[in-house]
N, C-alpha and C. Protein backbone atom coordinates (compact mmCIF):
# COMPACT_ATOMS: atom_id res chain seq x y z
N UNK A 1 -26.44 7.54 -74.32
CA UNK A 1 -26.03 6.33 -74.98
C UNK A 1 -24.83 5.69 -74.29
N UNK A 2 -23.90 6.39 -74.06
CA UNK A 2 -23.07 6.19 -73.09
C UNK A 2 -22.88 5.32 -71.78
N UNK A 3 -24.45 5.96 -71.22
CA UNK A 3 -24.87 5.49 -69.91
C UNK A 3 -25.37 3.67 -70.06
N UNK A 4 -26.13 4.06 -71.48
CA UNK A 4 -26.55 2.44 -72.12
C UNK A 4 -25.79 1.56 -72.29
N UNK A 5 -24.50 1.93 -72.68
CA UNK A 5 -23.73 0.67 -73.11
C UNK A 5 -22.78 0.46 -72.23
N UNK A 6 -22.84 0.97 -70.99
CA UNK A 6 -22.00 0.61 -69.63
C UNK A 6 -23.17 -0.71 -69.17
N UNK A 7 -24.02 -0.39 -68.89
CA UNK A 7 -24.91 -0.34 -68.38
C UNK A 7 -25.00 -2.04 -69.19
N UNK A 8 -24.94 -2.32 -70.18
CA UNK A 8 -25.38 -3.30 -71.32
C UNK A 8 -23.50 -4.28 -71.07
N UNK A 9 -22.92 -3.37 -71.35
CA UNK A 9 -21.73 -4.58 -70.39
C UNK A 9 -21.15 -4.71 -69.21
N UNK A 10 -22.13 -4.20 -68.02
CA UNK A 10 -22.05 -4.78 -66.81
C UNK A 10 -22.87 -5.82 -66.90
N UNK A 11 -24.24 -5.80 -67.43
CA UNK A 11 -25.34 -7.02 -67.21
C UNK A 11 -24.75 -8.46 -68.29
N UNK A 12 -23.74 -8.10 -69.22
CA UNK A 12 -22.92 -8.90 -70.20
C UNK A 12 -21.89 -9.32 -69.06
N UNK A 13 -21.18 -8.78 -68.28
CA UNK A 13 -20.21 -9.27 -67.45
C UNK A 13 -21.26 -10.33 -66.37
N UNK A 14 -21.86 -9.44 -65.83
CA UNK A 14 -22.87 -10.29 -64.73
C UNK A 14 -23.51 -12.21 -65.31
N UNK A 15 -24.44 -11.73 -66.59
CA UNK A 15 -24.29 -13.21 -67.71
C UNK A 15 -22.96 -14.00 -67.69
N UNK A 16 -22.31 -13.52 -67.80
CA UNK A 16 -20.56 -14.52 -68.45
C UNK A 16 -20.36 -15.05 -66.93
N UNK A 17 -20.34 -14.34 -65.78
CA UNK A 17 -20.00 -14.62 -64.63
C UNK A 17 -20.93 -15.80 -64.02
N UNK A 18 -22.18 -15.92 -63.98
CA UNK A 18 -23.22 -16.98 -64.08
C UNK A 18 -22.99 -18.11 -64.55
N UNK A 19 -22.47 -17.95 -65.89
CA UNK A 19 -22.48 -19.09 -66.27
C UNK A 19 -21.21 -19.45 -66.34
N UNK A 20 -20.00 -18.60 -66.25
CA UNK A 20 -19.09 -19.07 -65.95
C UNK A 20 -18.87 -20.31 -64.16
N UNK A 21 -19.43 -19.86 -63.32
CA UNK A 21 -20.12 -20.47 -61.68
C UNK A 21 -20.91 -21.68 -62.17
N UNK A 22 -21.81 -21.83 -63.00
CA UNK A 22 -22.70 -22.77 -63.23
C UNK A 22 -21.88 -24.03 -63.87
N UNK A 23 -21.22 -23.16 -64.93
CA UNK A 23 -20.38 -24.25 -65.90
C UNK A 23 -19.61 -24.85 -64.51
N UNK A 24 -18.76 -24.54 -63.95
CA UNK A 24 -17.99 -24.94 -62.90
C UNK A 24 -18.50 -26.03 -62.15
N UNK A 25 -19.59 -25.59 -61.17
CA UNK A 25 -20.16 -26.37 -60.45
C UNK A 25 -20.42 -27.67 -60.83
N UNK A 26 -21.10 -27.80 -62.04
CA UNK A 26 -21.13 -28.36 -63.05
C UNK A 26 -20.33 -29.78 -63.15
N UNK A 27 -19.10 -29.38 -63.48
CA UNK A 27 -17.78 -30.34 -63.82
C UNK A 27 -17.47 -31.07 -62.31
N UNK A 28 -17.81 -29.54 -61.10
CA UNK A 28 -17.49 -30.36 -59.96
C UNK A 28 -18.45 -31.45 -59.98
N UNK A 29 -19.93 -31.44 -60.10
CA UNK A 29 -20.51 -32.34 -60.14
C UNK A 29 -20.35 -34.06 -60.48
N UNK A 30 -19.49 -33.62 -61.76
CA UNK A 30 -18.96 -35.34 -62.44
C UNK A 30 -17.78 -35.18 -61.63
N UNK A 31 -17.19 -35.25 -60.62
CA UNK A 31 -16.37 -35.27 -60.34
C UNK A 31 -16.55 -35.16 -58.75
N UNK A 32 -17.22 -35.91 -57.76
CA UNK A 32 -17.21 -35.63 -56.46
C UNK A 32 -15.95 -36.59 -55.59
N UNK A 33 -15.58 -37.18 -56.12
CA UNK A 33 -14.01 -37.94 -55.66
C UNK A 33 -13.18 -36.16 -55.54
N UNK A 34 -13.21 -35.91 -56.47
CA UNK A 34 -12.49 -34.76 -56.45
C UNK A 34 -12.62 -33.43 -55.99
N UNK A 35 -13.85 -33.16 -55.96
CA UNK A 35 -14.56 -32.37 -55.08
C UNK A 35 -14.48 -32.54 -53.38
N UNK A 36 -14.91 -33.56 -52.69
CA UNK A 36 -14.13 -33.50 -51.13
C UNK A 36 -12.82 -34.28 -50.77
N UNK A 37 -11.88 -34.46 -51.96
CA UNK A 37 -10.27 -34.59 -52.28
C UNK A 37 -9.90 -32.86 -51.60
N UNK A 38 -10.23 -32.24 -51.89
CA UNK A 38 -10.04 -30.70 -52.07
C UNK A 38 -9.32 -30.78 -53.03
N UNK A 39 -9.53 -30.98 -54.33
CA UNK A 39 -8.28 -30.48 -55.49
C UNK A 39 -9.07 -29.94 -56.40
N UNK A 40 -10.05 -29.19 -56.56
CA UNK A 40 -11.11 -28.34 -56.62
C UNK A 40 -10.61 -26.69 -56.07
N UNK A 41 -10.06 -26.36 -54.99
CA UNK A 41 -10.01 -25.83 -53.96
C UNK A 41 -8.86 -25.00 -54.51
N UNK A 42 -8.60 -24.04 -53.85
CA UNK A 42 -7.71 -23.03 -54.77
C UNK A 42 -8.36 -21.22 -54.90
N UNK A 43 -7.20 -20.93 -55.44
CA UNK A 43 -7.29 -19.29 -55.90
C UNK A 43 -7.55 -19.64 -57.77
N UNK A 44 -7.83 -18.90 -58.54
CA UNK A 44 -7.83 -18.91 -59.75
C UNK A 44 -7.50 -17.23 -60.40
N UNK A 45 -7.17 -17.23 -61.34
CA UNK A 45 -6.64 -18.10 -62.27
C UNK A 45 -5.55 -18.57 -61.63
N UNK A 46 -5.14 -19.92 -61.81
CA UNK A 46 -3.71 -21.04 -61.18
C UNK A 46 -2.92 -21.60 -62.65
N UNK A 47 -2.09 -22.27 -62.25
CA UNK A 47 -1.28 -22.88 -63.37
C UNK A 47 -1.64 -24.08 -63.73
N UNK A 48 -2.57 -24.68 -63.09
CA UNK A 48 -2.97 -26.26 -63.65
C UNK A 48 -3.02 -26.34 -65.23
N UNK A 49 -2.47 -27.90 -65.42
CA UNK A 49 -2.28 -27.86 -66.56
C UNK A 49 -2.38 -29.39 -66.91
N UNK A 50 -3.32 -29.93 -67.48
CA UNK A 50 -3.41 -31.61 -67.66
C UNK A 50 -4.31 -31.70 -68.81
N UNK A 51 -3.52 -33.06 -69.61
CA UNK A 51 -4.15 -33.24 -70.79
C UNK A 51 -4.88 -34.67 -70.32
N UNK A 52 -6.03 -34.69 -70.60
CA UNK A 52 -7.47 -35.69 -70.15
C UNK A 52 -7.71 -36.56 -71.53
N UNK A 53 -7.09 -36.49 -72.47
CA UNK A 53 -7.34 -36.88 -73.92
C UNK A 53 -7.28 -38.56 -73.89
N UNK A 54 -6.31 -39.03 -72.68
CA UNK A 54 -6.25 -40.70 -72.74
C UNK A 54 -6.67 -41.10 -71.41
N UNK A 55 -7.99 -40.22 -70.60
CA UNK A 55 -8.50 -40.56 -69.47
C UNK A 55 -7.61 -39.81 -68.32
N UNK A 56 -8.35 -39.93 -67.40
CA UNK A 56 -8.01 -39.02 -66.11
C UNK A 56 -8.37 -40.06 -64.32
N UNK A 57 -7.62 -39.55 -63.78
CA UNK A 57 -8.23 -39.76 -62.44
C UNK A 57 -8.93 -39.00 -61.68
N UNK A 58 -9.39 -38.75 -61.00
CA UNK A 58 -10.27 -37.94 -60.19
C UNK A 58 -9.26 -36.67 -60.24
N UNK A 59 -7.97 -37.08 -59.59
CA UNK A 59 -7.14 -35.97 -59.18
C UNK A 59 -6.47 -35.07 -60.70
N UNK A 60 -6.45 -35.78 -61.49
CA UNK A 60 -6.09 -35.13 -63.32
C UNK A 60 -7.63 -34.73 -63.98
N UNK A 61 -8.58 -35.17 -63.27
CA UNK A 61 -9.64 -34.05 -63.96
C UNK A 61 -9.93 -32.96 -63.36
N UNK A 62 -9.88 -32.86 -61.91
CA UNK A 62 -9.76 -31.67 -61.57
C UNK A 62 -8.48 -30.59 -62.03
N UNK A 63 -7.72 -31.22 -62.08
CA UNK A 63 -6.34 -30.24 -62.95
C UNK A 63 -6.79 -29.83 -63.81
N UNK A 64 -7.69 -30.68 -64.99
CA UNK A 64 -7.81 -30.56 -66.13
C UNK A 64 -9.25 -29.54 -66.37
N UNK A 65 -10.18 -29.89 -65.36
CA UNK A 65 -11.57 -28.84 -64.75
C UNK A 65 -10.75 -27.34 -64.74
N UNK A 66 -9.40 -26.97 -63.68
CA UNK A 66 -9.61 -25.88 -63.60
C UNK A 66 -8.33 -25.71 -64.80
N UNK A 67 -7.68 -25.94 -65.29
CA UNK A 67 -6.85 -25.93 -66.58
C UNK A 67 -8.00 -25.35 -67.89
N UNK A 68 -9.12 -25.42 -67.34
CA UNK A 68 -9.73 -24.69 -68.48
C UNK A 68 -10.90 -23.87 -67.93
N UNK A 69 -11.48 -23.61 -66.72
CA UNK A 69 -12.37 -23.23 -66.04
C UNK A 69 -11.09 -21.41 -66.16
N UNK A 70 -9.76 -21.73 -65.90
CA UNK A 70 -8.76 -20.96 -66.17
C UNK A 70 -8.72 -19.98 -67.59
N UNK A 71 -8.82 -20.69 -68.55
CA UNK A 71 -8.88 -20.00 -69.76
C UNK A 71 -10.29 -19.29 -69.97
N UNK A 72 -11.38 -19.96 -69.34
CA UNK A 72 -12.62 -19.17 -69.75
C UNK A 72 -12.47 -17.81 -68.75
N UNK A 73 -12.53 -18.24 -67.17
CA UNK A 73 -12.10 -16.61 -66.60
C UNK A 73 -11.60 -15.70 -67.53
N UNK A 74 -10.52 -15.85 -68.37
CA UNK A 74 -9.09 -15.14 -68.82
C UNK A 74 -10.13 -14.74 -70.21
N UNK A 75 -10.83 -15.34 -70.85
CA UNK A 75 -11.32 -15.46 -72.28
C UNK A 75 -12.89 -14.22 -71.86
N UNK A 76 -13.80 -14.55 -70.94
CA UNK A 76 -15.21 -13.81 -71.03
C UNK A 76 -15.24 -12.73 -69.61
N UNK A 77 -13.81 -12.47 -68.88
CA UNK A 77 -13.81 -11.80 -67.96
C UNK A 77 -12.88 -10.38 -68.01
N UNK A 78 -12.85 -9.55 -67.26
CA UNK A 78 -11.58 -8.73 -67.59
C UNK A 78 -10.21 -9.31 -66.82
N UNK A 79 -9.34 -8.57 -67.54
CA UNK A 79 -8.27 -9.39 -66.76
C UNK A 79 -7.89 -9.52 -65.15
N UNK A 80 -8.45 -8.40 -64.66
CA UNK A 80 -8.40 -8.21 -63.11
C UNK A 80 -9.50 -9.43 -62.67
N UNK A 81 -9.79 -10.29 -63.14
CA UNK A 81 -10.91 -11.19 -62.83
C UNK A 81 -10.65 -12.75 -61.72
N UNK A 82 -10.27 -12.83 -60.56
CA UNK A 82 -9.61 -13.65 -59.59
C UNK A 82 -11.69 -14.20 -59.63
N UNK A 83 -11.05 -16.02 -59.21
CA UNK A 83 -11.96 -16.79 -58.41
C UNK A 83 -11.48 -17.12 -57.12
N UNK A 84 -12.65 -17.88 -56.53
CA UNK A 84 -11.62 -19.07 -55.47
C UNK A 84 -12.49 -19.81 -54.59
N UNK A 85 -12.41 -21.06 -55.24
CA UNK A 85 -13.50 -22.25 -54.67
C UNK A 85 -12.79 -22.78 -53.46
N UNK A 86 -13.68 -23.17 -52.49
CA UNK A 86 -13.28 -23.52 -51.63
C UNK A 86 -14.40 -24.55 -50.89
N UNK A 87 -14.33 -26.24 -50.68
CA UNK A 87 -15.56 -27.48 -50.00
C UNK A 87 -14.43 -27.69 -49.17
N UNK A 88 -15.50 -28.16 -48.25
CA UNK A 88 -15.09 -28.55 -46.97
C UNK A 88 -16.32 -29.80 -46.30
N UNK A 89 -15.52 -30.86 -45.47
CA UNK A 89 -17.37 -31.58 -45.36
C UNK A 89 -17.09 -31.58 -43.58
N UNK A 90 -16.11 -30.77 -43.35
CA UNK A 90 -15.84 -30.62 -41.77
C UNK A 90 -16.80 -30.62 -41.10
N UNK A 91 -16.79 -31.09 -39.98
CA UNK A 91 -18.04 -30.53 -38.90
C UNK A 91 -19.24 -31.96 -39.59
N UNK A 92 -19.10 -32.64 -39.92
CA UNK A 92 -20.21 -33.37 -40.05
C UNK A 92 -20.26 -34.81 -38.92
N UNK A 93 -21.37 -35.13 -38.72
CA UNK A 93 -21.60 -35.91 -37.65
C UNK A 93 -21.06 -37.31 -38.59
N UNK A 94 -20.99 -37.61 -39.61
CA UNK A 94 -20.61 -38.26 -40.25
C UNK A 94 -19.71 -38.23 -41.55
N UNK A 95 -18.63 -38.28 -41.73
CA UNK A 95 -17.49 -37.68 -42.73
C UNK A 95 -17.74 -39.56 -43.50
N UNK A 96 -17.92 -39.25 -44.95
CA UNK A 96 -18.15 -40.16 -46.25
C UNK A 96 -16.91 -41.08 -46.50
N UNK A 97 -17.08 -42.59 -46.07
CA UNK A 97 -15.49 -42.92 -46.77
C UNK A 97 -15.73 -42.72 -48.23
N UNK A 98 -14.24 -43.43 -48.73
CA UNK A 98 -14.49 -43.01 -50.03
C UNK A 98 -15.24 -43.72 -50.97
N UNK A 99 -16.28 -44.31 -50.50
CA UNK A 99 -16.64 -45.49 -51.90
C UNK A 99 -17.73 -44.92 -51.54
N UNK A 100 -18.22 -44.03 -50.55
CA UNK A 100 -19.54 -43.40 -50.11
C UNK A 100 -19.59 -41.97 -51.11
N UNK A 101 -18.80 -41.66 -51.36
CA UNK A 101 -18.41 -40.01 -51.44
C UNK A 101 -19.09 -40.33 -53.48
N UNK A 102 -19.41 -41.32 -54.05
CA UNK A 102 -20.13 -41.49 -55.78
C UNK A 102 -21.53 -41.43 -55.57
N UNK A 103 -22.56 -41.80 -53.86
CA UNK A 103 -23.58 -41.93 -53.79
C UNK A 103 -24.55 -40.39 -53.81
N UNK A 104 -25.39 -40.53 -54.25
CA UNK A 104 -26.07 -39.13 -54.66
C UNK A 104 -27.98 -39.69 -53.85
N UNK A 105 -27.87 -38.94 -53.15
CA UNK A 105 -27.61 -37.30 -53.33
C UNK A 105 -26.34 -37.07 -52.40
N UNK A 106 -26.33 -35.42 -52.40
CA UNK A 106 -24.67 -35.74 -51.66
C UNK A 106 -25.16 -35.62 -50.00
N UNK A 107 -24.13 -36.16 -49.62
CA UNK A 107 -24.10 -36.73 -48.23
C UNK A 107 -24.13 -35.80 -47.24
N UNK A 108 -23.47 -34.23 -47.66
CA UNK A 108 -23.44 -33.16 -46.70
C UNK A 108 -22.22 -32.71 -47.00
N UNK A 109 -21.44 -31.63 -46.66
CA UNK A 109 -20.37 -30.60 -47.29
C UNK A 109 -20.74 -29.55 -47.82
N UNK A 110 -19.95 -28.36 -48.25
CA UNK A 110 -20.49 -27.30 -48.54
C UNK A 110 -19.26 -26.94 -49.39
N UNK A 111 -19.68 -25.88 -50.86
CA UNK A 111 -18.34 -25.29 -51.54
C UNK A 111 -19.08 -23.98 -51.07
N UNK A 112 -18.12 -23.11 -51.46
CA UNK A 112 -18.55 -21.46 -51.80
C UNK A 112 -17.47 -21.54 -52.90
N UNK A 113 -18.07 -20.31 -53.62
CA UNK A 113 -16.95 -19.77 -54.87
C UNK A 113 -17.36 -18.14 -54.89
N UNK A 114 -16.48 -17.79 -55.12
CA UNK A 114 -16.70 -16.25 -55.39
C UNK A 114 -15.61 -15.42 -56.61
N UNK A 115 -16.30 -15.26 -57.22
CA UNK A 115 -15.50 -14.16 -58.47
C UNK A 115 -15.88 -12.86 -58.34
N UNK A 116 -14.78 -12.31 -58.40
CA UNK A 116 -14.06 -10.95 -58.43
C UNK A 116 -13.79 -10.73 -59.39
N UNK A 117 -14.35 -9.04 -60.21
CA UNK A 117 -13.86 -8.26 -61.15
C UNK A 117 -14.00 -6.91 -61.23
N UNK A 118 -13.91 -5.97 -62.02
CA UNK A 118 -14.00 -4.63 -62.05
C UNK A 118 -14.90 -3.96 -62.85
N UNK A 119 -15.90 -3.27 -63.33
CA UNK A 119 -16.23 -3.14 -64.36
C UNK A 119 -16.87 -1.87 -63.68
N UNK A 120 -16.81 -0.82 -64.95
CA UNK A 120 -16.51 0.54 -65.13
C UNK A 120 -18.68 1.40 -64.77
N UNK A 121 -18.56 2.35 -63.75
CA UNK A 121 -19.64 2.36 -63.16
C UNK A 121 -20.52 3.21 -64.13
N UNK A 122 -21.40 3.24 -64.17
CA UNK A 122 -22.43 4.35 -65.24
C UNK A 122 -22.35 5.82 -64.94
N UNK A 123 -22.52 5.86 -63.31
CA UNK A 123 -22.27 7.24 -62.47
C UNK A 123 -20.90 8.42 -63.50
N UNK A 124 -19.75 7.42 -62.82
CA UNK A 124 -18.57 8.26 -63.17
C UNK A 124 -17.26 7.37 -63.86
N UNK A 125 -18.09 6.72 -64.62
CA UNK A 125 -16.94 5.72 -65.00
C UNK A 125 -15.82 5.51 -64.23
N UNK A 126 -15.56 5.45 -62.87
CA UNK A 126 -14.56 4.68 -62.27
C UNK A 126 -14.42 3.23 -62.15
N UNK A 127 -13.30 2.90 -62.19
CA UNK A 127 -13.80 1.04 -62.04
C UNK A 127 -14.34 0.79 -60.63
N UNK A 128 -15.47 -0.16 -60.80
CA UNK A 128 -16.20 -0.35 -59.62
C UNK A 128 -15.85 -2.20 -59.47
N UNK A 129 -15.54 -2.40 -57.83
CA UNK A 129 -15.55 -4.15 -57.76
C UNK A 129 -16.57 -4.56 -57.64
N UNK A 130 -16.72 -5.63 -58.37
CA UNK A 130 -18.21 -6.25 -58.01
C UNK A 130 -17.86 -8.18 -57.77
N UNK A 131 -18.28 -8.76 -56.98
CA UNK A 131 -17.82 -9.88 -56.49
C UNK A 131 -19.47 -10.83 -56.59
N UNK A 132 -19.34 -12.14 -56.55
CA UNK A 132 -20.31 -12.73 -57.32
C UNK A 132 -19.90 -14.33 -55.81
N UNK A 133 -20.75 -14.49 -54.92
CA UNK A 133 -20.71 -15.32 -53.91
C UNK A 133 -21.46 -16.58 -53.54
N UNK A 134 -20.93 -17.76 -53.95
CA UNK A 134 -22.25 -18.67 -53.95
C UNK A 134 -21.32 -19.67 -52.98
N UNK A 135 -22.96 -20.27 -52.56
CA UNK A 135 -22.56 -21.47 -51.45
C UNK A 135 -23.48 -22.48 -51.99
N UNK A 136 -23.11 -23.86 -52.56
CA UNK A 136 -23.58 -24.74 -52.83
C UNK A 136 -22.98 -26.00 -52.75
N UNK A 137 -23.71 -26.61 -53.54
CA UNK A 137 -23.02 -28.52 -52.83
C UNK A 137 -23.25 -28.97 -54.02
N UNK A 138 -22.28 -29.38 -55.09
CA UNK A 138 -22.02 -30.36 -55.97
C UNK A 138 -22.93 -31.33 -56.41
């Protein structure tokens, strides 16, 4: 039974972690001004901190994206639980001005994100790292 309910909140950590990445991507989505801004970009959990309640700019919703992308890590993860997004549209034969950068589909660039946490192994209950690595485009 033991073995079961390790076993039942690693695949509960693995879920939260999914959709914690999805939700993310997500927000980057309404938000591609801000997305190859790099203010997206970062280690997490960070200190951002912005209230969006009387509208935002590109650059205050991303504050305000990871100002709470922050609390969910902290809320459905263990505490040892680090992210860290990182777009780039380098290397392209053509770099987007900015009135280009709202047109969809997207133009070319790349994020990765990867979350990091610990969660306790079935074997020998030691904490085991398990890291979660995606490369996608907004």
């Amino acid at each position: 039974m033991a073995m079961a309910a390790r076993a039942d909140q690693a695949a509960y950590l693995r879920t939260q972690v999914t959709f914690l990445a999805q939700n993310m991507a997500e927000s980057m989505r309404a938000n591609p001004i801000g997305v190859w801004s790099g203010d997206y970009n970062g280690s997490y959990p960070d200190g951002s901190r912005q209230d969006c309640a009387a509208g935002c700019t590109p650059v205050q919703l991303a504050l305000h994206d990871r100002q709470r992308w922050n609390g969910q890590l902290a809320t459905f993860l263990p505490p040892s639980a680090k992210a860290n997004i990182h777009c780039e549209h380098s290397g392209l034969a053509h770099a987007p001005a900015h009135d280009q950068i709202q047109l969809r589909p997207p133009y070319g660039g790349n994020c990765s994100m990867t979350i990091s946490w610990t969660e306790r192994d079935s074997r020998d209950a030691q904490a085991s790292p398990q890291t979660f690595a995606w490369e996608f485009q907004p």
